[in-house]
N, C-alpha and C. Protein backbone atom coordinates (compact mmCIF):
# COMPACT_ATOMS: atom_id res chain seq x y z
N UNK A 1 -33.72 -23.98 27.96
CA UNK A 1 -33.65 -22.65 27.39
C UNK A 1 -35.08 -22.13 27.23
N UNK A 2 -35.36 -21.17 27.65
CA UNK A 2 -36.75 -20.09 27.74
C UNK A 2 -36.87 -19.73 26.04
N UNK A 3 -37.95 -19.33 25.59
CA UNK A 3 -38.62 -19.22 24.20
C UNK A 3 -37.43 -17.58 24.26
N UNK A 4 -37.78 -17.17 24.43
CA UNK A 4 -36.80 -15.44 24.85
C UNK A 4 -35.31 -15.25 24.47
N UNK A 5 -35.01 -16.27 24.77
CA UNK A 5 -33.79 -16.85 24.97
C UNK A 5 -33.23 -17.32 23.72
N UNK A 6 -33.85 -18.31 23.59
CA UNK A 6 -33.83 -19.00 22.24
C UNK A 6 -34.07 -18.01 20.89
N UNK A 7 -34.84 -16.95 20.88
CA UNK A 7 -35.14 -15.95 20.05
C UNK A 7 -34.02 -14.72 19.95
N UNK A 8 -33.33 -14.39 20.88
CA UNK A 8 -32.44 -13.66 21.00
C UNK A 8 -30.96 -14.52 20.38
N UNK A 9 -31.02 -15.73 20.96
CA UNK A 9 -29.94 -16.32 19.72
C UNK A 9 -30.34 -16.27 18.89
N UNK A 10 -31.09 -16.64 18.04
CA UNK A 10 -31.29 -16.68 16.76
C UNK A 10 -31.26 -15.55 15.93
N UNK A 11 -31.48 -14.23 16.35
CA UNK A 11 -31.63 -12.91 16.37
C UNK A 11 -30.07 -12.52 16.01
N UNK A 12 -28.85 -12.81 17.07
CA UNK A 12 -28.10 -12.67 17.21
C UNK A 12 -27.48 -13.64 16.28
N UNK A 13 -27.85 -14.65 15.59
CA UNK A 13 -26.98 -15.83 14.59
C UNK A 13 -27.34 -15.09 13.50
N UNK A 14 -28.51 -14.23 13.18
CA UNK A 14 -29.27 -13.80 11.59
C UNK A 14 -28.74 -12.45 11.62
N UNK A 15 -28.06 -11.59 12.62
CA UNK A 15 -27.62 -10.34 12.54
C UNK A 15 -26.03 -10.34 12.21
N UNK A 16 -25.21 -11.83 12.40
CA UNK A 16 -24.12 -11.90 11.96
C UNK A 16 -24.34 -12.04 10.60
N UNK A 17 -25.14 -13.11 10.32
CA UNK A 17 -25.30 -13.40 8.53
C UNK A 17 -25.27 -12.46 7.49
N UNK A 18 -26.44 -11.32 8.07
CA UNK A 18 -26.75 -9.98 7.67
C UNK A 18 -25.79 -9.40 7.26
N UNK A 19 -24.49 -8.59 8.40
CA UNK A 19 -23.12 -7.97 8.02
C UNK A 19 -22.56 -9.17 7.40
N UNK A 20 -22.28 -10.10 7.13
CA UNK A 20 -21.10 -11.19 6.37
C UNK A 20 -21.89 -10.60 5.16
N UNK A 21 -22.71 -10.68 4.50
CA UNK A 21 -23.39 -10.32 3.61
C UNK A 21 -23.77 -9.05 2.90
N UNK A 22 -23.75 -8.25 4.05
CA UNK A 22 -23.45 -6.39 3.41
C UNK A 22 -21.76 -6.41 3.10
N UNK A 23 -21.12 -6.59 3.90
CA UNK A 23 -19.54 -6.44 3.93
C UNK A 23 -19.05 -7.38 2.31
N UNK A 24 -19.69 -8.75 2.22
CA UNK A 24 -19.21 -9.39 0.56
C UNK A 24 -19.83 -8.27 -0.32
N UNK A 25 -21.47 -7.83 -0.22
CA UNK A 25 -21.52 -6.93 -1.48
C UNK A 25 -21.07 -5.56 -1.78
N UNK A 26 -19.95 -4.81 -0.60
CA UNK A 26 -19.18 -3.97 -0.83
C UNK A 26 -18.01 -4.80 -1.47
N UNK A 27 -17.55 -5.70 -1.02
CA UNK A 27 -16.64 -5.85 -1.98
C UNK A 27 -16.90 -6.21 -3.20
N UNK A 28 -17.55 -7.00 -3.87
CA UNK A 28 -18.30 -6.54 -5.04
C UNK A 28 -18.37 -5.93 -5.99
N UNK A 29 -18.82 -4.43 -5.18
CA UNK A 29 -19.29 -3.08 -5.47
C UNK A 29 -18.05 -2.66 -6.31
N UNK A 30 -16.86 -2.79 -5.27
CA UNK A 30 -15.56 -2.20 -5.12
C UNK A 30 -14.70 -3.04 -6.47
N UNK A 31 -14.26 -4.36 -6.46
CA UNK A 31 -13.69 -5.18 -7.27
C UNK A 31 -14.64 -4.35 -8.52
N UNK A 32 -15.54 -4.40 -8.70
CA UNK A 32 -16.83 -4.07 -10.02
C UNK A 32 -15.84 -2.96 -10.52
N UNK A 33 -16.35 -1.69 -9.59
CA UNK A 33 -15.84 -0.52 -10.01
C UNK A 33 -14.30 -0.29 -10.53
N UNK A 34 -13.42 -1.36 -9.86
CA UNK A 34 -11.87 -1.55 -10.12
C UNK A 34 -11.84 -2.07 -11.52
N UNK A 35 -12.38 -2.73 -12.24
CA UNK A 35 -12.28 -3.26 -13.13
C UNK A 35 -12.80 -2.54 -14.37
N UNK A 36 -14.25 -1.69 -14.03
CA UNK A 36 -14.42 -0.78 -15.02
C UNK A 36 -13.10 0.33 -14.99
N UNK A 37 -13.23 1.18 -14.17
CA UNK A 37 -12.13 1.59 -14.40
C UNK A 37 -10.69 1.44 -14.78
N UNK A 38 -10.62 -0.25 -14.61
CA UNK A 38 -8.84 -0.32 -15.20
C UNK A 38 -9.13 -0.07 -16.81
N UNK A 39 -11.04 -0.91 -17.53
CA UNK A 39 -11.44 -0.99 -18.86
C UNK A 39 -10.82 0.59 -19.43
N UNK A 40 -11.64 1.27 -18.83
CA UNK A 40 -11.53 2.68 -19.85
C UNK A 40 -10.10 2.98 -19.43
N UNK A 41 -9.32 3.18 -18.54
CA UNK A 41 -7.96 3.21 -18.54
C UNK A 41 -7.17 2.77 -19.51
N UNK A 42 -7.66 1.48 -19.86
CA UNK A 42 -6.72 1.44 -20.96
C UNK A 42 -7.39 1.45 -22.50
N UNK A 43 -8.34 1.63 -22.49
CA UNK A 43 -8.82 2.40 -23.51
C UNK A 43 -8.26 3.68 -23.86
N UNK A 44 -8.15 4.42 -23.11
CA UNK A 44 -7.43 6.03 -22.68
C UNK A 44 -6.31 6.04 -23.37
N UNK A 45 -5.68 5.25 -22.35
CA UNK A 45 -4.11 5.29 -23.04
C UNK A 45 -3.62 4.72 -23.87
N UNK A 46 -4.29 3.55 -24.63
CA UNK A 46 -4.16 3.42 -25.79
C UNK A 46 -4.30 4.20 -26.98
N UNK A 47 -5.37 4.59 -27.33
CA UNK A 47 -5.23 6.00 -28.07
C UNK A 47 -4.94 7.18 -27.28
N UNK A 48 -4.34 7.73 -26.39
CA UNK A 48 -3.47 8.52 -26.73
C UNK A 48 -1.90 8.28 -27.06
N UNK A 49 -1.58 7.10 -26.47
CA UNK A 49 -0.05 6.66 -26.90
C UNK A 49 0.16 6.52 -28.62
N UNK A 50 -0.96 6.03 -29.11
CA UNK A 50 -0.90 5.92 -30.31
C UNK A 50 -0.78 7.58 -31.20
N UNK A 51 -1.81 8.33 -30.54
CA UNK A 51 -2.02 9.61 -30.94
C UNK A 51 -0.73 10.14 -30.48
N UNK A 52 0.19 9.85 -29.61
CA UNK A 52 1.18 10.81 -29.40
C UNK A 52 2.19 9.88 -30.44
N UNK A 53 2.85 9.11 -30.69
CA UNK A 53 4.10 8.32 -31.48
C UNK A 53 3.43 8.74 -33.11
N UNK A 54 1.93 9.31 -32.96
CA UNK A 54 1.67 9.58 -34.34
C UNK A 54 2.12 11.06 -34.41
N UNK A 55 2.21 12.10 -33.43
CA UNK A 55 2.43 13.30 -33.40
C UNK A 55 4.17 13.55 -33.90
N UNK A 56 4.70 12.47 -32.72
CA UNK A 56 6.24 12.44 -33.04
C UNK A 56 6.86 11.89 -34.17
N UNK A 57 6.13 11.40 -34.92
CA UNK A 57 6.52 10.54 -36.15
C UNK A 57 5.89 11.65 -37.14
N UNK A 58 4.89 12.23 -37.05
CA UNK A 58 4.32 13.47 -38.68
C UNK A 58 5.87 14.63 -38.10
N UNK A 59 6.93 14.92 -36.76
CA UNK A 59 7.74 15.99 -36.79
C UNK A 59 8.51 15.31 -37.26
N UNK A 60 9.04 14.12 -37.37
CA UNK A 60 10.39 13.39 -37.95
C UNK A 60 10.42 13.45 -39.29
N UNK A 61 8.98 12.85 -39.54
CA UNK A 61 9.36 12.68 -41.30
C UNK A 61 8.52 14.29 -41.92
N UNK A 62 7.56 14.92 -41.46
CA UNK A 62 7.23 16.24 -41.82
C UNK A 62 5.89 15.69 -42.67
N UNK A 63 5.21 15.14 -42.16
CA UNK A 63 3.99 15.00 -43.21
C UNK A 63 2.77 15.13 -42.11
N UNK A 64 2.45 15.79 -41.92
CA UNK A 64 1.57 16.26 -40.88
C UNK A 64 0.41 16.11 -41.74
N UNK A 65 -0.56 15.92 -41.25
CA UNK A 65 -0.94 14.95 -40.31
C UNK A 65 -1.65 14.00 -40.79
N UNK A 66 -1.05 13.46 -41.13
CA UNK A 66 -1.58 11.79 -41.73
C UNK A 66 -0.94 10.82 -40.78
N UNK A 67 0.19 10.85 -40.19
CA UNK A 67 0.45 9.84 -39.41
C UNK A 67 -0.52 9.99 -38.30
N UNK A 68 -0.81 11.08 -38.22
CA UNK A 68 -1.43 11.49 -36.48
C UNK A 68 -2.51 10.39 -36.08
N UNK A 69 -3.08 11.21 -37.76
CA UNK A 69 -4.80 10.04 -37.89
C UNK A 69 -4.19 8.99 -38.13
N UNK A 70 -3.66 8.08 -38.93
CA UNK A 70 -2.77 6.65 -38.75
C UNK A 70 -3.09 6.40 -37.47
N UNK A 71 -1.92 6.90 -36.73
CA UNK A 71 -1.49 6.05 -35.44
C UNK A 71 -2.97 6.56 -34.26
N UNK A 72 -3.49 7.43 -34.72
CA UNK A 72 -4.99 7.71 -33.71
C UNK A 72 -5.81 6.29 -34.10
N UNK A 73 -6.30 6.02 -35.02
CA UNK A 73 -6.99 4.74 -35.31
C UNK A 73 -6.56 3.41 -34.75
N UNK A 74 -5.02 3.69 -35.15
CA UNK A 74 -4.19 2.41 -34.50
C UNK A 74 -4.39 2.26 -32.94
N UNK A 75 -4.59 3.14 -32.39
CA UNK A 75 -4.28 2.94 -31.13
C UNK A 75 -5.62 2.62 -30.46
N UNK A 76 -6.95 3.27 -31.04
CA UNK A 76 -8.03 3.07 -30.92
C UNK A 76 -8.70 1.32 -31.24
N UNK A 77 -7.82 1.30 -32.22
CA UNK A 77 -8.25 -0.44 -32.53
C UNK A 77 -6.98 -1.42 -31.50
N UNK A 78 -6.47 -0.85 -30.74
CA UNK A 78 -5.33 -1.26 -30.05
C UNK A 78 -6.31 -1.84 -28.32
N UNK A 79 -6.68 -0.21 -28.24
CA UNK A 79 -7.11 0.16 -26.98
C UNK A 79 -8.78 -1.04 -27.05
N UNK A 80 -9.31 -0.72 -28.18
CA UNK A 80 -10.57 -1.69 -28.03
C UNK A 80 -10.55 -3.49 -27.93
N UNK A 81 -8.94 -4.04 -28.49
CA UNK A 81 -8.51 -5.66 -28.40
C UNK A 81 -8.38 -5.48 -26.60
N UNK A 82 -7.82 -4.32 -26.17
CA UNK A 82 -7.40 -4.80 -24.88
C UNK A 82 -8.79 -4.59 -24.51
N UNK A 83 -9.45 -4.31 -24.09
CA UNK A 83 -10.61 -4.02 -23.51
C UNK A 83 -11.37 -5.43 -23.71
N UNK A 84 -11.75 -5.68 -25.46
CA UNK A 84 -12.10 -7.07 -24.93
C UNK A 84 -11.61 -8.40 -24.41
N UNK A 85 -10.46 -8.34 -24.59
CA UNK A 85 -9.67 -9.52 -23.78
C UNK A 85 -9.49 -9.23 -22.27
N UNK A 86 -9.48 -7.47 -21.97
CA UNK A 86 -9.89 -7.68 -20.36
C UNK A 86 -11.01 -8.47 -19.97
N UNK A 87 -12.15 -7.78 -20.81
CA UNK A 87 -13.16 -8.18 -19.99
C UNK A 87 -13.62 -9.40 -20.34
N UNK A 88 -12.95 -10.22 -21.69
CA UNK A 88 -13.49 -11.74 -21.32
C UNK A 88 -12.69 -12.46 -20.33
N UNK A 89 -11.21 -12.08 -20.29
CA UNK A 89 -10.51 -12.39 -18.76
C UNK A 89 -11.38 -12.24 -17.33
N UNK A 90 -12.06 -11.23 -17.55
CA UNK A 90 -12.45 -10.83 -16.28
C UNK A 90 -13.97 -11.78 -15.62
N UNK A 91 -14.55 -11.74 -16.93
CA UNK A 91 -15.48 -12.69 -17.31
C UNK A 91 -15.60 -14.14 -17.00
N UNK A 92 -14.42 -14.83 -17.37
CA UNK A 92 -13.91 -15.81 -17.31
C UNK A 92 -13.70 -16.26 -15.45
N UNK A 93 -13.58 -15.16 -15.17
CA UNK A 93 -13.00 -15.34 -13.41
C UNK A 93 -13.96 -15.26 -12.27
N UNK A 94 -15.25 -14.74 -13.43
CA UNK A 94 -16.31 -14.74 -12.24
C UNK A 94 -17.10 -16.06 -12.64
């Protein structure tokens, strides 16, 4: 094998490595971003589910709005357990 030769493989073995290696840190990127976003997702909907069963509960019994704030806090201290047990789950997996 000619020096030329030999350099062009090698060229060609370090240009596969290269993409195997851009292509893992998009996924990465991607899994990363999936996971923040599921975080505040359910942050989200935790207090608002809470904020809404607090809305429907101050029209049932008529005491507006003390349940609202109730079940707004509740859901907020709801939404923040899930968040950290996502992310020490998530934690845990990397």
């Amino acid at each position: 094998m000619t020096i030329p030769e030999d350099f062009k493989t090698r060229l060609k073995i370090a240009k596969k490595k290269l993409k195997k290696q851009i292509n893992s840190d998009d996924v990465k990127k991607g899994s990363f971003m999936g996971g923040a976003f599921k975080i505040g997702t359910e942050l989200v909907a935790a207090v608002a589910v809470g904020t809404i069963i607090g809305f429907i509960l101050d029209s049932w019994f008529d005491t507006k709005p003390w349940l609202i704030i109730i079940f707004f806090f509740l859901g907020t201290a709801a939404g923040i357990l899930n968040v950290i047990r996502t992310a020490n789950r998530m934690q845990k997996e990397e």
